[in-house]
C-alpha atoms as a PDB file:
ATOM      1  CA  UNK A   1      46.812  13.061 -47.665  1.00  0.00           C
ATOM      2  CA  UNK A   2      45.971  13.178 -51.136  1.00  0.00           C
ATOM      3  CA  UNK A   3      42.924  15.618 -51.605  1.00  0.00           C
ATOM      4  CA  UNK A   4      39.833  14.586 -53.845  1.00  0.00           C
ATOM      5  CA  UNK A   5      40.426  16.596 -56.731  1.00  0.00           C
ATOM      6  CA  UNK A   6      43.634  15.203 -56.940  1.00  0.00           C
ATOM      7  CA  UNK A   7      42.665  11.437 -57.039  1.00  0.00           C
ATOM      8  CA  UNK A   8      39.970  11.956 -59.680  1.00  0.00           C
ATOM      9  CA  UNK A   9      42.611  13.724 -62.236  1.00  0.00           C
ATOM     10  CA  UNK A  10      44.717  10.597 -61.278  1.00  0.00           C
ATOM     11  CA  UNK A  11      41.733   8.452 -62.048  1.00  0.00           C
ATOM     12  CA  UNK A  12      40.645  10.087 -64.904  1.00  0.00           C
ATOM     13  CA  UNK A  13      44.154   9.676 -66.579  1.00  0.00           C
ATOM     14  CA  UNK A  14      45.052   6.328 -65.657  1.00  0.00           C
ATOM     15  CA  UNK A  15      41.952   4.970 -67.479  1.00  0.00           C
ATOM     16  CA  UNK A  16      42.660   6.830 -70.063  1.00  0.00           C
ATOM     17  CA  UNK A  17      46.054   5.787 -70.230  1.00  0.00           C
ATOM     18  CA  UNK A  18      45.935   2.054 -69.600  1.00  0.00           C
ATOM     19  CA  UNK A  19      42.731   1.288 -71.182  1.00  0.00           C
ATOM     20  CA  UNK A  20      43.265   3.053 -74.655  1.00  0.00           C
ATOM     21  CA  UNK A  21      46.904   4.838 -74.880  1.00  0.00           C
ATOM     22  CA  UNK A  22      46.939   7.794 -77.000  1.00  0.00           C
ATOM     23  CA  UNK A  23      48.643   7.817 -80.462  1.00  0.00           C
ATOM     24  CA  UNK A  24      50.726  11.026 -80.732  1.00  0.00           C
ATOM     25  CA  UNK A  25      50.446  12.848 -84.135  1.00  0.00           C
ATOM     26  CA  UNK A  26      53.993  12.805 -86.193  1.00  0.00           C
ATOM     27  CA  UNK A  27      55.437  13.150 -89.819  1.00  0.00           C
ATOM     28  CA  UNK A  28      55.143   9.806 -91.586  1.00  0.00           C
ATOM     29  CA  UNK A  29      57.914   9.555 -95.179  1.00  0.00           C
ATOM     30  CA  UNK A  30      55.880   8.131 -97.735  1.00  0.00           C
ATOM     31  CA  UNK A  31      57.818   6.830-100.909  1.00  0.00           C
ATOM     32  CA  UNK A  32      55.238   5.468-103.661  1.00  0.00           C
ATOM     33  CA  UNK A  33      57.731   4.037-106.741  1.00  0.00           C
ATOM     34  CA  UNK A  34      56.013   2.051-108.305  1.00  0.00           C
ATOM     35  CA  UNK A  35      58.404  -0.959-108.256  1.00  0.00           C
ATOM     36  CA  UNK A  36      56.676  -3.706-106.641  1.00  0.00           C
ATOM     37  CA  UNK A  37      53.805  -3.581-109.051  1.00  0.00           C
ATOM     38  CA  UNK A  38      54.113  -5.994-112.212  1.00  0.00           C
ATOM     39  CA  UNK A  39      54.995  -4.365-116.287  1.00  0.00           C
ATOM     40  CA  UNK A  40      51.820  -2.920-117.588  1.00  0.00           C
ATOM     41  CA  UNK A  41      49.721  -2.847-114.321  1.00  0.00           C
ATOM     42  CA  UNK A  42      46.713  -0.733-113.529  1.00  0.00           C
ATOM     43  CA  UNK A  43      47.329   1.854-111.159  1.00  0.00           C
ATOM     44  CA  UNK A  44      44.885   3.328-108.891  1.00  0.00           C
ATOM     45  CA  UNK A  45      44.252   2.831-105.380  1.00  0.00           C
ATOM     46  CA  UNK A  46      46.979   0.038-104.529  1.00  0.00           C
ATOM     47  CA  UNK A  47      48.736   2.408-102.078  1.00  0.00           C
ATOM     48  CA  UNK A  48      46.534   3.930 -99.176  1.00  0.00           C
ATOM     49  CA  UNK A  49      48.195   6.994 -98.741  1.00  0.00           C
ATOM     50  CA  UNK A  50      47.373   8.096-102.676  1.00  0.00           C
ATOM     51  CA  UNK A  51      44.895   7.256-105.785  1.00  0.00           C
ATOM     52  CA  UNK A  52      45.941   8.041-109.147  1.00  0.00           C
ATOM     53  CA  UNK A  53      43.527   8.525-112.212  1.00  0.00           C
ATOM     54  CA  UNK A  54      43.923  10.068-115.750  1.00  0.00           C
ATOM     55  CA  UNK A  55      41.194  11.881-117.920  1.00  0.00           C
ATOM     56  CA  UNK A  56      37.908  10.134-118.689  1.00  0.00           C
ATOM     57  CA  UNK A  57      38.833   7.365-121.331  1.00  0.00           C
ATOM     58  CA  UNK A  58      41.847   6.877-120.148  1.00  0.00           C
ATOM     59  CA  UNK A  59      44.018   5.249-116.932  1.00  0.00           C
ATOM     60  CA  UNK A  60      47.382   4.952-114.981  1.00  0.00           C
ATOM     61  CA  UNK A  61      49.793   2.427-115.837  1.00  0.00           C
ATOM     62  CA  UNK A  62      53.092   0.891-114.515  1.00  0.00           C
ATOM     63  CA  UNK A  63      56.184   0.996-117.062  1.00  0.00           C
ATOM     64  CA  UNK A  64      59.169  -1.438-116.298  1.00  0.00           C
ATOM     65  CA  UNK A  65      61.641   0.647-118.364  1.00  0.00           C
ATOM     66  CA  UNK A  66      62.975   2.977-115.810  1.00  0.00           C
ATOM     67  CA  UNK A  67      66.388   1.554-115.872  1.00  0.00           C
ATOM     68  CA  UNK A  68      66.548   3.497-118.853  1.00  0.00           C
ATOM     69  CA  UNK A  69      64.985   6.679-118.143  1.00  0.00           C
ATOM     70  CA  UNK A  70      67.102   7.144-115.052  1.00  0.00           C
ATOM     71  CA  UNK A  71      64.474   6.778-111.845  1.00  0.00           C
ATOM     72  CA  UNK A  72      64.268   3.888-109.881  1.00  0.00           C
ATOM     73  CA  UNK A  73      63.732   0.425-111.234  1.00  0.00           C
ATOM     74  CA  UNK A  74      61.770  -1.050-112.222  1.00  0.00           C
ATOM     75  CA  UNK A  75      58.628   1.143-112.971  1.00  0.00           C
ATOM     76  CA  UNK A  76      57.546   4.286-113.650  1.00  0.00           C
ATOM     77  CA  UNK A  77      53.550   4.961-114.509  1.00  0.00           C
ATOM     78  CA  UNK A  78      52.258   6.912-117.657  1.00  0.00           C
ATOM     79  CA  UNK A  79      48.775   7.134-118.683  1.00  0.00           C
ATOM     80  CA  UNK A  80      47.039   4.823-121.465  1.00  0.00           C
ATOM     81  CA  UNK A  81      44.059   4.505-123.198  1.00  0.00           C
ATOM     82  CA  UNK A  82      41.307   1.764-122.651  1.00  0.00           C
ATOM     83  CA  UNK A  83      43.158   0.116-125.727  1.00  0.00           C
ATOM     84  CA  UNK A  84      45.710   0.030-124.192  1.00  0.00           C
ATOM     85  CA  UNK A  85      48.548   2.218-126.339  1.00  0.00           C
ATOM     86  CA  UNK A  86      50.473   4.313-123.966  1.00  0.00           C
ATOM     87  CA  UNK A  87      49.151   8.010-124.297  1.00  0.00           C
ATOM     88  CA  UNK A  88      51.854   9.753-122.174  1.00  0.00           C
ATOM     89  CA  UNK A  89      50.376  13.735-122.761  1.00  0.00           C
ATOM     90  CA  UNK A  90      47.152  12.693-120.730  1.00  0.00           C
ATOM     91  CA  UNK A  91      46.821  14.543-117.387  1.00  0.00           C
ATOM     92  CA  UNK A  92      47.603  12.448-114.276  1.00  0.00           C
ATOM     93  CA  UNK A  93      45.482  13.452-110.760  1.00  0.00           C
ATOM     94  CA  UNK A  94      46.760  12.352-107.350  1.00  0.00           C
ATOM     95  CA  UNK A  95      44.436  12.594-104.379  1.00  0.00           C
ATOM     96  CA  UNK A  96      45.974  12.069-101.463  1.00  0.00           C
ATOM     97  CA  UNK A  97      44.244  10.099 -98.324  1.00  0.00           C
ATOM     98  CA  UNK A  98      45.431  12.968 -95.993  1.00  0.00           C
ATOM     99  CA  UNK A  99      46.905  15.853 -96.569  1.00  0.00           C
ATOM    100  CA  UNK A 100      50.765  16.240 -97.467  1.00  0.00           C
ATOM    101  CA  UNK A 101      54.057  18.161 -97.601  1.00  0.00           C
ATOM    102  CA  UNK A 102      57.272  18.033 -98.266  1.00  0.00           C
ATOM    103  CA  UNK A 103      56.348  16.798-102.045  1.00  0.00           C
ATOM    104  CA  UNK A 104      58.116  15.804-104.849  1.00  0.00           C
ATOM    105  CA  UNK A 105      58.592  13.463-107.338  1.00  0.00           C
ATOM    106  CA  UNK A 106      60.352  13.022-110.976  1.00  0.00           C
ATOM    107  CA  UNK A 107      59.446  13.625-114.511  1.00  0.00           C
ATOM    108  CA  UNK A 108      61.237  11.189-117.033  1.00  0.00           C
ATOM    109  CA  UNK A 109      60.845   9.685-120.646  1.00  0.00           C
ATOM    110  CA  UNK A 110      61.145  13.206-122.063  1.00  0.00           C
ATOM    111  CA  UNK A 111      62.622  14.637-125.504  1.00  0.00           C
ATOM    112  CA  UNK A 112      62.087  17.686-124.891  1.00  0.00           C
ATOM    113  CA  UNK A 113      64.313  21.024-122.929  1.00  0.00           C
ATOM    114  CA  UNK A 114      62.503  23.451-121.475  1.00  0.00           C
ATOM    115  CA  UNK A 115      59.115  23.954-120.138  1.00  0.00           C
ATOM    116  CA  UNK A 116      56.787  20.517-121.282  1.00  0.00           C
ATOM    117  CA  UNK A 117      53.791  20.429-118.919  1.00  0.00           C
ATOM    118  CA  UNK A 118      52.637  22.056-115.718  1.00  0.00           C
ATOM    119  CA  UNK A 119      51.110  20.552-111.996  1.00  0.00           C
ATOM    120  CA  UNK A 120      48.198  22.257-110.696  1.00  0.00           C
ATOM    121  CA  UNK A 121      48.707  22.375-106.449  1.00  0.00           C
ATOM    122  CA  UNK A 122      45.590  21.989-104.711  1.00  0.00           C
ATOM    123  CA  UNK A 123      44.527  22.516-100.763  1.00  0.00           C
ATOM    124  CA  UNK A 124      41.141  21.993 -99.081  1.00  0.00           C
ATOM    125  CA  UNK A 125      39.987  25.481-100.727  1.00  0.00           C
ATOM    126  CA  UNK A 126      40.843  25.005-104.115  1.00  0.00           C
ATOM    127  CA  UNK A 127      44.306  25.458-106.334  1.00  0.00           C
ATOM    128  CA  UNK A 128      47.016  27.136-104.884  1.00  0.00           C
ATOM    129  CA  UNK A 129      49.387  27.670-107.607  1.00  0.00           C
ATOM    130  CA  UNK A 130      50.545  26.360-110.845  1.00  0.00           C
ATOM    131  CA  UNK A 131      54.221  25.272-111.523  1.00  0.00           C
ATOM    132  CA  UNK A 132      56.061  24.570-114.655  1.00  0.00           C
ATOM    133  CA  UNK A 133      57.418  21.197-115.635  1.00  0.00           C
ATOM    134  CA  UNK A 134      61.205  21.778-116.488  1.00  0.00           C
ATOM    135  CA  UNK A 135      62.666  18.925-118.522  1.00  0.00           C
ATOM    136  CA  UNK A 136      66.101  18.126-119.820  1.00  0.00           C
ATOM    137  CA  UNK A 137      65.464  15.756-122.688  1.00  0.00           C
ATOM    138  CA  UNK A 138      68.293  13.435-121.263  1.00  0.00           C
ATOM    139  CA  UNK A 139      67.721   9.661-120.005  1.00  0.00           C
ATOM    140  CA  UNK A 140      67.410  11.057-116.345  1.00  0.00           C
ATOM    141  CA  UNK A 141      64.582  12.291-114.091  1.00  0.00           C
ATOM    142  CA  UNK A 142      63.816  15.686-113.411  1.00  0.00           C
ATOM    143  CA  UNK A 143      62.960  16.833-109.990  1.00  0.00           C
ATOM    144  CA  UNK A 144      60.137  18.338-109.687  1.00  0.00           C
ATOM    145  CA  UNK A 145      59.881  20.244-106.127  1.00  0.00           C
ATOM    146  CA  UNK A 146      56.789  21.166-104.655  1.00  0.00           C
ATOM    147  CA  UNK A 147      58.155  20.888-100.954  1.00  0.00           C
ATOM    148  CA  UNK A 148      57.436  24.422-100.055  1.00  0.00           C
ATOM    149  CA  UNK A 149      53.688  23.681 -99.638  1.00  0.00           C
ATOM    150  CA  UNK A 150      51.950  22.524 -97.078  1.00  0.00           C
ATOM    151  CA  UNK A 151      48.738  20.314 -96.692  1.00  0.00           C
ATOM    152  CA  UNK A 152      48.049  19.646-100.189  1.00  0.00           C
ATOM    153  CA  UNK A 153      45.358  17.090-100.938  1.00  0.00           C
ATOM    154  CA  UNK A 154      46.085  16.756-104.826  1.00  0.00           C
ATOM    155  CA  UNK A 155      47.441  17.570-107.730  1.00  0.00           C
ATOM    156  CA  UNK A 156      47.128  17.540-111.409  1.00  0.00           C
ATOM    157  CA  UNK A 157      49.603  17.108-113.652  1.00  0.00           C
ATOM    158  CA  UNK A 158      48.760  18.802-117.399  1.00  0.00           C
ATOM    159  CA  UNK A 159      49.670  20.382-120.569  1.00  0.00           C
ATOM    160  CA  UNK A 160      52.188  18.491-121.690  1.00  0.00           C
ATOM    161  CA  UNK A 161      53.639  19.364-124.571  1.00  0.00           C
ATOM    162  CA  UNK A 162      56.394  16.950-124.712  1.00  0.00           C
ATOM    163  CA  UNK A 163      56.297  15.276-128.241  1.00  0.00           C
ATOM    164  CA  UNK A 164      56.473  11.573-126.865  1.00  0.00           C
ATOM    165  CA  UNK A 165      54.791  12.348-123.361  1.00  0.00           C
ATOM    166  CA  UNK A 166      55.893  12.218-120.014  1.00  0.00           C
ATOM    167  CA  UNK A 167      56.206   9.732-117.287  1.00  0.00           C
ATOM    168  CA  UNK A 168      56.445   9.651-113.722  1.00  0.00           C
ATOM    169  CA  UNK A 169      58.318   7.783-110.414  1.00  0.00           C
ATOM    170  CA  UNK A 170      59.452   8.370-107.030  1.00  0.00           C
ATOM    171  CA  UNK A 171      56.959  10.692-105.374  1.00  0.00           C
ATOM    172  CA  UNK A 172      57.863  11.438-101.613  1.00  0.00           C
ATOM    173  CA  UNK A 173      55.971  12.803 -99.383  1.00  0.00           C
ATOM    174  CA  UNK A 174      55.223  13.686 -95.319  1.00  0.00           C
ATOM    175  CA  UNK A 175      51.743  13.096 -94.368  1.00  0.00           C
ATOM    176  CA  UNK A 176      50.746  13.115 -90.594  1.00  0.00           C
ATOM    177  CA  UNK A 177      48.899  10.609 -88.805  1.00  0.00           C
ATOM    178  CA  UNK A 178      45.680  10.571 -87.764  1.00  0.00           C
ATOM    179  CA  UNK A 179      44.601   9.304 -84.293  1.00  0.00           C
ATOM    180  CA  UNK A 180      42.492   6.529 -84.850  1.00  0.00           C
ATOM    181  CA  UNK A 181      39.134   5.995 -83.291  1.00  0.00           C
ATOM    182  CA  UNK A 182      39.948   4.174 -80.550  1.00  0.00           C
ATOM    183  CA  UNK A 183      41.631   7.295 -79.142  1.00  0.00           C
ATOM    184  CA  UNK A 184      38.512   8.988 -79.582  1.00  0.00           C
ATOM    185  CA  UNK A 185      36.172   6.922 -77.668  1.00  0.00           C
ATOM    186  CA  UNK A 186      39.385   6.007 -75.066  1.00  0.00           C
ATOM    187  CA  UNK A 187      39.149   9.939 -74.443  1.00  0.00           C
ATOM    188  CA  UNK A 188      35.490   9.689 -73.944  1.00  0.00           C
ATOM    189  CA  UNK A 189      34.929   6.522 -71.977  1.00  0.00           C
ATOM    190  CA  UNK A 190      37.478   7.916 -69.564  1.00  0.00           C
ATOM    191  CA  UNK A 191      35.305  11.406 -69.085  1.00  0.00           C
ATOM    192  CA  UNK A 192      32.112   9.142 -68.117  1.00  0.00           C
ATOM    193  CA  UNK A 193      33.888   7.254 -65.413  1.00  0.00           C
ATOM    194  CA  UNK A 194      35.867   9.882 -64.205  1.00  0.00           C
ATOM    195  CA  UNK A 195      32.065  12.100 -63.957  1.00  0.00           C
ATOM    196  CA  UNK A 196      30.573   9.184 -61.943  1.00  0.00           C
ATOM    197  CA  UNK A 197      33.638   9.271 -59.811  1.00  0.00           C
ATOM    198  CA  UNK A 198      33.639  12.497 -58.893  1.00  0.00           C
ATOM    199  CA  UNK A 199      29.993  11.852 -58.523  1.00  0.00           C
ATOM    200  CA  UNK A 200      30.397   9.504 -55.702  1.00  0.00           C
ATOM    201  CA  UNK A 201      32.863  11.654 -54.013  1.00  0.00           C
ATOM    202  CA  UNK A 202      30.752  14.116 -53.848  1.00  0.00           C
ATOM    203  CA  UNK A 203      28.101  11.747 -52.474  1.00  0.00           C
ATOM    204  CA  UNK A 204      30.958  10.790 -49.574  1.00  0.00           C
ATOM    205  CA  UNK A 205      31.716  14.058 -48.447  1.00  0.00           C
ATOM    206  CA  UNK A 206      28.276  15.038 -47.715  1.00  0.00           C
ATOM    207  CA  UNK A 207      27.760  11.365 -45.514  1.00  0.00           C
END
């Protein structure tokens, strides 16, 4: 015979199961490239895994010249003004939905070697560290590697000191995934009835 105890744990998870299924937590690869926005778009909150902004005055833009530059085609972003004339030095900030690893992306549409700008790495308390742009001033993109931190929820891109500006493509990224609501109140509504359950065993045993 199957003892009390027993059939309310069995109760308790095949309501849970059947009625709302959990969603297990795991590493989602996130690849934001730009290239199915048109030339010359504004960028900002197309993708829901990342927003990207630029100083006050000024805003994100797509770039269709990356078969030049090296990254993949067809566009890379750069800031602008509200004039619209590209203004490349601006600093870029990407806020991410949830927090990331495994992050990296390319630098391109530089002239200059050496050390042209810097990315501020941010975590729910605050900056974390600063690392230094390294570019080649060749028509390819340079890696920059930020994959040895974990749960970062922005970063700024800055200084640049690149005589023409900088531009950007390809950033790749892990982000986990959240268990939606659902789960949530499946968890709950599955405690209630397995309470009044055990409630009316209780009430059986003392009959």
């Amino acid at each position: 015979m199957i003892s009390s105890k027993v059939k309310f744990i069995l109760v308790l998870l095949g309501i849970s199961a059947i009625l709302f299924p959990k969603k297990a937590s795991y590493a989602l690869p996130v690849t934001i490239n730009f290239d199915e926005l048109s030339n010359n778009t504004t960028v900002n909150n197309q993708f829901s895994e990342a927003t990207f902004s630029s100083n006050t005055g000024f805003e994100i833009r797509t770039i269709g010249e990356a078969w030049y530059w090296g990254t993949s085609q067809n566009n890379f972003i750069c800031p602008y003004n509200l004039s619209g004339f590209r203004s490349c030095n601006q600093d870029v900030f990407v806020n991410f939905t949830n927090p990331v690893y495994d992050l990296k992306f390319f630098v391109t549409g530089d002239h200059a070697v050496g050390k042209t700008g810097l990315v501020n790495v941010f975590d729910m308390n605050g900056l974390i560290d600063t690392i230094p742009i390294m570019t080649d001033g060749q028509r390819t993109g340079d890696l920059v590697d930020l994959t040895k931190y974990t749960n970062i929820e922005r970063i700024q891109i800055t200084s640049i000191t690149d005589p023409g500006g900088l531009a950007y493509d390809d950033f790749t990224f892990k982000t986990t995934a959240v268990p939606e609501p659902l789960t949530i109140l499946g968890a709950a509504t599955a405690i209630v009835f397995g309470t009044a359950f055990k409630g009316r065993l209780s009430q059986t045993k003392k009959k």
